[in-house]
PDB file of N, CA and C in Angstrom:
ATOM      1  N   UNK A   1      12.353   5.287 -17.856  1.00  0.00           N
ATOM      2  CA  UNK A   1      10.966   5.557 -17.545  1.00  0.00           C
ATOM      3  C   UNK A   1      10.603   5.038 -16.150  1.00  0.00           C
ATOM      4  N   UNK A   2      10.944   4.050 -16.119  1.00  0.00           N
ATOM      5  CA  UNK A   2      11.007   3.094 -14.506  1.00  0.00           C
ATOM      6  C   UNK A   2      11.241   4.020 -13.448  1.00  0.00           C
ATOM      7  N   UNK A   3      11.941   5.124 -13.847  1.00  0.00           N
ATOM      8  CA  UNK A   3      12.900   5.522 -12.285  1.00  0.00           C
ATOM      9  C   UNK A   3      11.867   7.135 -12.278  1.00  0.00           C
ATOM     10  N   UNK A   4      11.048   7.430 -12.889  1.00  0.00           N
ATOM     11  CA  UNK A   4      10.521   8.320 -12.698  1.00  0.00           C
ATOM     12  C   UNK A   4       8.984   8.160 -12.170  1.00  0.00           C
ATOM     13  N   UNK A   5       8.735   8.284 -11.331  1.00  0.00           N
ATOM     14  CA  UNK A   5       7.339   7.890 -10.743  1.00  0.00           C
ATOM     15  C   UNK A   5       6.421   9.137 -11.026  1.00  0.00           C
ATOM     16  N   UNK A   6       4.700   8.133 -11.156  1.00  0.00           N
ATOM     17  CA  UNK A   6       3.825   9.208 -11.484  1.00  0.00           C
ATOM     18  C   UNK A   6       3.750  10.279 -10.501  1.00  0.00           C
ATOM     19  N   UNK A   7       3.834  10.451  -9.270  1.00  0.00           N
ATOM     20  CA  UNK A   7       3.841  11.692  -8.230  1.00  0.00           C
ATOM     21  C   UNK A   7       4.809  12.636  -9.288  1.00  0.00           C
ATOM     22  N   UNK A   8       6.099  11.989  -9.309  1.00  0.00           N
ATOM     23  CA  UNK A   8       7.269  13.070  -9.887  1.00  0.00           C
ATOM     24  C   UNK A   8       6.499  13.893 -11.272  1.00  0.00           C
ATOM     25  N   UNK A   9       6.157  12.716 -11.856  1.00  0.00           N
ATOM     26  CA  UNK A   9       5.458  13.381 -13.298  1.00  0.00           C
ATOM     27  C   UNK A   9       4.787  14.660 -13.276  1.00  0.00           C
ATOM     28  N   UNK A  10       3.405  14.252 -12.377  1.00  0.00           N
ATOM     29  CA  UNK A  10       2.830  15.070 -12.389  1.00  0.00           C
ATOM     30  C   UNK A  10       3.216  16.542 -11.405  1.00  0.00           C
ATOM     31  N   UNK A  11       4.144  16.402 -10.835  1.00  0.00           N
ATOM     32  CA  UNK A  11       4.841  17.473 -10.133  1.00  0.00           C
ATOM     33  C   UNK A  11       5.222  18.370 -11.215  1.00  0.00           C
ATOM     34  N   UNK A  12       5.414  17.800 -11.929  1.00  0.00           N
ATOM     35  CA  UNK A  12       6.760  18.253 -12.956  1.00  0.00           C
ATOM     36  C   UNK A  12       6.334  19.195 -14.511  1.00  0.00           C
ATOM     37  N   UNK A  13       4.682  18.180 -14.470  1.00  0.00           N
ATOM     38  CA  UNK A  13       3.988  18.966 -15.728  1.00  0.00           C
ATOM     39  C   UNK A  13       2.467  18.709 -15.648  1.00  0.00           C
ATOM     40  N   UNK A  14       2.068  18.864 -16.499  1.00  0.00           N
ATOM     41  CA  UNK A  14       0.294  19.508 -16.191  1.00  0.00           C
ATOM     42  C   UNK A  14      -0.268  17.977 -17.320  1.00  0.00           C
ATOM     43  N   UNK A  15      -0.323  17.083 -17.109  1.00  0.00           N
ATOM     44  CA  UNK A  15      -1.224  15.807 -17.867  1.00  0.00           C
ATOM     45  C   UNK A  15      -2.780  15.807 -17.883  1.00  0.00           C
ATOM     46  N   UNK A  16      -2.977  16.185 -18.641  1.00  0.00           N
ATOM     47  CA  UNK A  16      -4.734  15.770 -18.704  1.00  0.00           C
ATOM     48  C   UNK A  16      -5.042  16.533 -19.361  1.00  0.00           C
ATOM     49  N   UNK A  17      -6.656  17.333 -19.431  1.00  0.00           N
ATOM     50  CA  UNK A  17      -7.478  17.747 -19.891  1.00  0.00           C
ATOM     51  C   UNK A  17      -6.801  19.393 -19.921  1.00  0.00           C
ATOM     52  N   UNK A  18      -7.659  20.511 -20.558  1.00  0.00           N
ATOM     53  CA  UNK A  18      -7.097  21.965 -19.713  1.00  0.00           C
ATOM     54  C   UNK A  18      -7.532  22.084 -18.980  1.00  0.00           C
ATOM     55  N   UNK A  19      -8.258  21.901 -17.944  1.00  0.00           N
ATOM     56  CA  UNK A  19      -8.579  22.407 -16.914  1.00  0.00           C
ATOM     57  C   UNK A  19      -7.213  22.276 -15.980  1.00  0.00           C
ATOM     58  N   UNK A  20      -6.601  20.963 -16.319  1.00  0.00           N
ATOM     59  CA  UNK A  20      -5.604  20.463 -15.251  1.00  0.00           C
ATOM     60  C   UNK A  20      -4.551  21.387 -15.760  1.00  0.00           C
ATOM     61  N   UNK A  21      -4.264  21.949 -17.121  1.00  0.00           N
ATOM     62  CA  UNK A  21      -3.220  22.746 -17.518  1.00  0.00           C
ATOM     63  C   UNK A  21      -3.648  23.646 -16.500  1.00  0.00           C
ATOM     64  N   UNK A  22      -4.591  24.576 -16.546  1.00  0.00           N
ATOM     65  CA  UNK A  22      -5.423  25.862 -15.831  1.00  0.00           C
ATOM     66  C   UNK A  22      -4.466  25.800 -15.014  1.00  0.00           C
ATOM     67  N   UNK A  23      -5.595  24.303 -13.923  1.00  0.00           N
ATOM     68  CA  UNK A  23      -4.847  24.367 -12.319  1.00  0.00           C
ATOM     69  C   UNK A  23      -3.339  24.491 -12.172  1.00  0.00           C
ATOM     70  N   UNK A  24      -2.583  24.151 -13.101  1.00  0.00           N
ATOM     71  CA  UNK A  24      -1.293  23.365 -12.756  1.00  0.00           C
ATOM     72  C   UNK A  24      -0.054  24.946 -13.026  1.00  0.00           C
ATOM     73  N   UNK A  25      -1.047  25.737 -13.868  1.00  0.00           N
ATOM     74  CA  UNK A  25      -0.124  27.230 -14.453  1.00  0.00           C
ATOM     75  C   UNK A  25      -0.552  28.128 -13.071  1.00  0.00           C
ATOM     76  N   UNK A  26      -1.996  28.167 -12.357  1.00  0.00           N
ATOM     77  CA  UNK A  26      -2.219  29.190 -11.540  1.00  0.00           C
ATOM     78  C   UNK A  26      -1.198  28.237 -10.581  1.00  0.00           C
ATOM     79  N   UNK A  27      -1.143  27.246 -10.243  1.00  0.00           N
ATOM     80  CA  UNK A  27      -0.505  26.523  -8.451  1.00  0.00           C
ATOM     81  C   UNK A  27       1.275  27.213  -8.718  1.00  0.00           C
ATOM     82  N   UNK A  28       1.571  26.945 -10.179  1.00  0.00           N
ATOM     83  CA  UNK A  28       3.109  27.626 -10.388  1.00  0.00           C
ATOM     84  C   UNK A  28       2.783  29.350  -9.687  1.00  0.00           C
ATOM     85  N   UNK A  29       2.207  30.400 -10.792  1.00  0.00           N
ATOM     86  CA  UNK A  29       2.181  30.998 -10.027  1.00  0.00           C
ATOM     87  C   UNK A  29       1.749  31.451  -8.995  1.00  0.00           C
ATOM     88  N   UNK A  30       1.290  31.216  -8.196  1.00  0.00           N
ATOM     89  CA  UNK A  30       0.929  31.202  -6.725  1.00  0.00           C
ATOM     90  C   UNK A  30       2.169  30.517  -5.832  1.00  0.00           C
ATOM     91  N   UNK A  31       3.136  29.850  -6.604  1.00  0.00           N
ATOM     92  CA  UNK A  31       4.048  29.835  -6.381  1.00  0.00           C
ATOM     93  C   UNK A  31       5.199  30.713  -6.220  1.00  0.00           C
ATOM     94  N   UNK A  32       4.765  31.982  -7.290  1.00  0.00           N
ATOM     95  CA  UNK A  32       5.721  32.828  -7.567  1.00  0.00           C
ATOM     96  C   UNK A  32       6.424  32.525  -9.087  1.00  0.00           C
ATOM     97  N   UNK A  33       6.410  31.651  -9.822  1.00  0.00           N
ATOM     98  CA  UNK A  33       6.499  31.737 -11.129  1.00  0.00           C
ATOM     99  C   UNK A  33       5.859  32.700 -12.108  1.00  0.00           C
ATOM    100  N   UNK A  34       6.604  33.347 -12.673  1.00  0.00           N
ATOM    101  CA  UNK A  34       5.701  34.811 -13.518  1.00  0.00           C
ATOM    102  C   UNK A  34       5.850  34.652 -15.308  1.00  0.00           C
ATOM    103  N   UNK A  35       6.684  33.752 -15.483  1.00  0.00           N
ATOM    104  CA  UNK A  35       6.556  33.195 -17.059  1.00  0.00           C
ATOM    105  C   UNK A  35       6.647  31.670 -17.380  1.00  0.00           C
ATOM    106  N   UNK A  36       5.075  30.893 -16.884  1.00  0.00           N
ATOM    107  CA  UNK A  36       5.515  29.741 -17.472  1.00  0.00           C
ATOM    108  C   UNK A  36       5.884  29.587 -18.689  1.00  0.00           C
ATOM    109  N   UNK A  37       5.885  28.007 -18.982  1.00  0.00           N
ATOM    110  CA  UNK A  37       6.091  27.693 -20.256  1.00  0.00           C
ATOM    111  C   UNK A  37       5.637  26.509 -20.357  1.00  0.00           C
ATOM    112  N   UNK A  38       4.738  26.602 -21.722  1.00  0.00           N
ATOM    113  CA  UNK A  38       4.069  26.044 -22.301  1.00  0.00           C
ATOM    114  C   UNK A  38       4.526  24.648 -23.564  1.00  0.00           C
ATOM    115  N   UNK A  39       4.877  23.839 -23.037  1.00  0.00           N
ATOM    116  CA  UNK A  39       5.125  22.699 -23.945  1.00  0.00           C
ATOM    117  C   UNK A  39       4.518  21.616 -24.349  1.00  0.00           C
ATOM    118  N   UNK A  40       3.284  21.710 -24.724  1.00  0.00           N
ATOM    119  CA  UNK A  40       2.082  20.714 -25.155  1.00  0.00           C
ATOM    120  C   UNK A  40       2.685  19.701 -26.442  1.00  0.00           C
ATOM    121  N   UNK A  41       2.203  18.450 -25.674  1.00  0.00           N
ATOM    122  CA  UNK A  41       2.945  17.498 -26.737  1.00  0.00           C
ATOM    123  C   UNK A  41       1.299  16.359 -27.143  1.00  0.00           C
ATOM    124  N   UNK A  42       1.398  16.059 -28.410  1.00  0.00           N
ATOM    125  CA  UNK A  42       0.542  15.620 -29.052  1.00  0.00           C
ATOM    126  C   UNK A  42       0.961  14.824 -30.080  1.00  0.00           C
ATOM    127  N   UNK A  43      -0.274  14.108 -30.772  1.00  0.00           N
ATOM    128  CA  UNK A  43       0.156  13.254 -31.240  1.00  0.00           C
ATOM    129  C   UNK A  43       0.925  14.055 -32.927  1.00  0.00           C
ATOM    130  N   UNK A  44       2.131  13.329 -33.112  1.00  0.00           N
ATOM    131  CA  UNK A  44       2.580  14.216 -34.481  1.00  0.00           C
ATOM    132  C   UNK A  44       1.811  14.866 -35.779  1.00  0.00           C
ATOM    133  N   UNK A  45       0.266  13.715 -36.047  1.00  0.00           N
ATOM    134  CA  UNK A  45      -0.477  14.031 -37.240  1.00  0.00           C
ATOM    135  C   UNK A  45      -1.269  14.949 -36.801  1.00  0.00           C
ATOM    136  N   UNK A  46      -1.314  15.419 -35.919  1.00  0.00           N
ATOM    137  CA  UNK A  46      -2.138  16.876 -35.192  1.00  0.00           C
ATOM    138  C   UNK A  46      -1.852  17.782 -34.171  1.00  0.00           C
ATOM    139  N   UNK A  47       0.175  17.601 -34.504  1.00  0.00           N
ATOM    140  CA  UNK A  47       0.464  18.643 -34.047  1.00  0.00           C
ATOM    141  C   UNK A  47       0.403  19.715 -34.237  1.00  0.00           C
ATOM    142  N   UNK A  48       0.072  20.208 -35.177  1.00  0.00           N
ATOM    143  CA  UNK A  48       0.126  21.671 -36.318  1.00  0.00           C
ATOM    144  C   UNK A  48      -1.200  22.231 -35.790  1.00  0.00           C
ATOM    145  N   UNK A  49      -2.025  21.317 -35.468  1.00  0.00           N
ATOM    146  CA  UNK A  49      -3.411  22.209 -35.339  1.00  0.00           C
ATOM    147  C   UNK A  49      -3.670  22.239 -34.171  1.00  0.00           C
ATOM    148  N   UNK A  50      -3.393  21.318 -32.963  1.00  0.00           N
ATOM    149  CA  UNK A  50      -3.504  20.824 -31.710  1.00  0.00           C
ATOM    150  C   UNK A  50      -2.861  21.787 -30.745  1.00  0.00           C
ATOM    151  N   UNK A  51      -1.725  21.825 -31.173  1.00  0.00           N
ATOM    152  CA  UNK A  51      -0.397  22.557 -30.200  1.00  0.00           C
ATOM    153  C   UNK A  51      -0.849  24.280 -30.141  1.00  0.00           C
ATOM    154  N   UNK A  52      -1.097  24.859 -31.002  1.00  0.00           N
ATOM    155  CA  UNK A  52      -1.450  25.892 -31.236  1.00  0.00           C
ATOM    156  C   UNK A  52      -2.437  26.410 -30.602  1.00  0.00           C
ATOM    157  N   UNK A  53      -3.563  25.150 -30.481  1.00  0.00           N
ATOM    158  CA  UNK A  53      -5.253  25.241 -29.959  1.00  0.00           C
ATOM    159  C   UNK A  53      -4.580  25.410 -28.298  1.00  0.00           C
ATOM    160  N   UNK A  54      -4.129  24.435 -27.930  1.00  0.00           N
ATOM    161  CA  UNK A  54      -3.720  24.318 -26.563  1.00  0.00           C
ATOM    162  C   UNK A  54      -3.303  25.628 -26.234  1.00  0.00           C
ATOM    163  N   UNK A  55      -2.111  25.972 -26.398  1.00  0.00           N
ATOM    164  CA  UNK A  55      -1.484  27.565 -25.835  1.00  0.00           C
ATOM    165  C   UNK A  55      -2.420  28.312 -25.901  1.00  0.00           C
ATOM    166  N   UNK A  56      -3.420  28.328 -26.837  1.00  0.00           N
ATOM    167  CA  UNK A  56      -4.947  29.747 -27.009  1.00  0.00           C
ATOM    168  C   UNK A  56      -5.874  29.191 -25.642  1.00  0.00           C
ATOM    169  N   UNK A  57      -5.820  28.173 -25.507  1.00  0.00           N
ATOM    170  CA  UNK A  57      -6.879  28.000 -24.304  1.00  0.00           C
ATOM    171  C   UNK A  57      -5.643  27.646 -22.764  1.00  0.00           C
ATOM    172  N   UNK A  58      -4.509  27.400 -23.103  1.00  0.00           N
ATOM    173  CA  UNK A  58      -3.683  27.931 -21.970  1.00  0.00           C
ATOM    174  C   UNK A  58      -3.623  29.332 -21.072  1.00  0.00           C
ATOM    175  N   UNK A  59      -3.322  30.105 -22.384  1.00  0.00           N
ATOM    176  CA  UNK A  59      -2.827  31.316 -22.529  1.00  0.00           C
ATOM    177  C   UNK A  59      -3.621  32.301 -21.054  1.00  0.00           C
ATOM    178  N   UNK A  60      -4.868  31.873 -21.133  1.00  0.00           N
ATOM    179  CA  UNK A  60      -5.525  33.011 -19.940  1.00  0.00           C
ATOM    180  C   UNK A  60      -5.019  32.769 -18.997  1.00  0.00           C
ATOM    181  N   UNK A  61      -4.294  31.442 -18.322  1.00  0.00           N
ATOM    182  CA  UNK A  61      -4.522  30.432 -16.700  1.00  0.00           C
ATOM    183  C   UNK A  61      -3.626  31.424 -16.255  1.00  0.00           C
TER     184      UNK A  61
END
């Protein structure tokens, strides 16, 4: 965990709220990425309902 710094992190994946998912799927493509992917991680007792919610309000960015 040590050897990975928060810059890298957040380079790497979208942390926060959705809005920051939003920003973080349009900056890929505007990059030129044409199929992200979506890997929302949550806490286990509300993954079933959580993970699902996320990709539906991903899904437009």
């Amino acid at each position: 965990m040590q050897c990975i710094s928060d810059t890298m992190t957040h380079t790497l994946a979208a942390i926060g709220p959705k809005e920051r998912g939003h920003e973080y799927i349009q900056a890929c493509r505007a990059a030129g990425l044409t199929h992200p992917i979506l890997f929302p991680i949550g806490a286990p007792k509300q993954a079933l309902t959580e993970i699902p919610r996320t990709i539906r309000e991903l899904a437009d960015a």
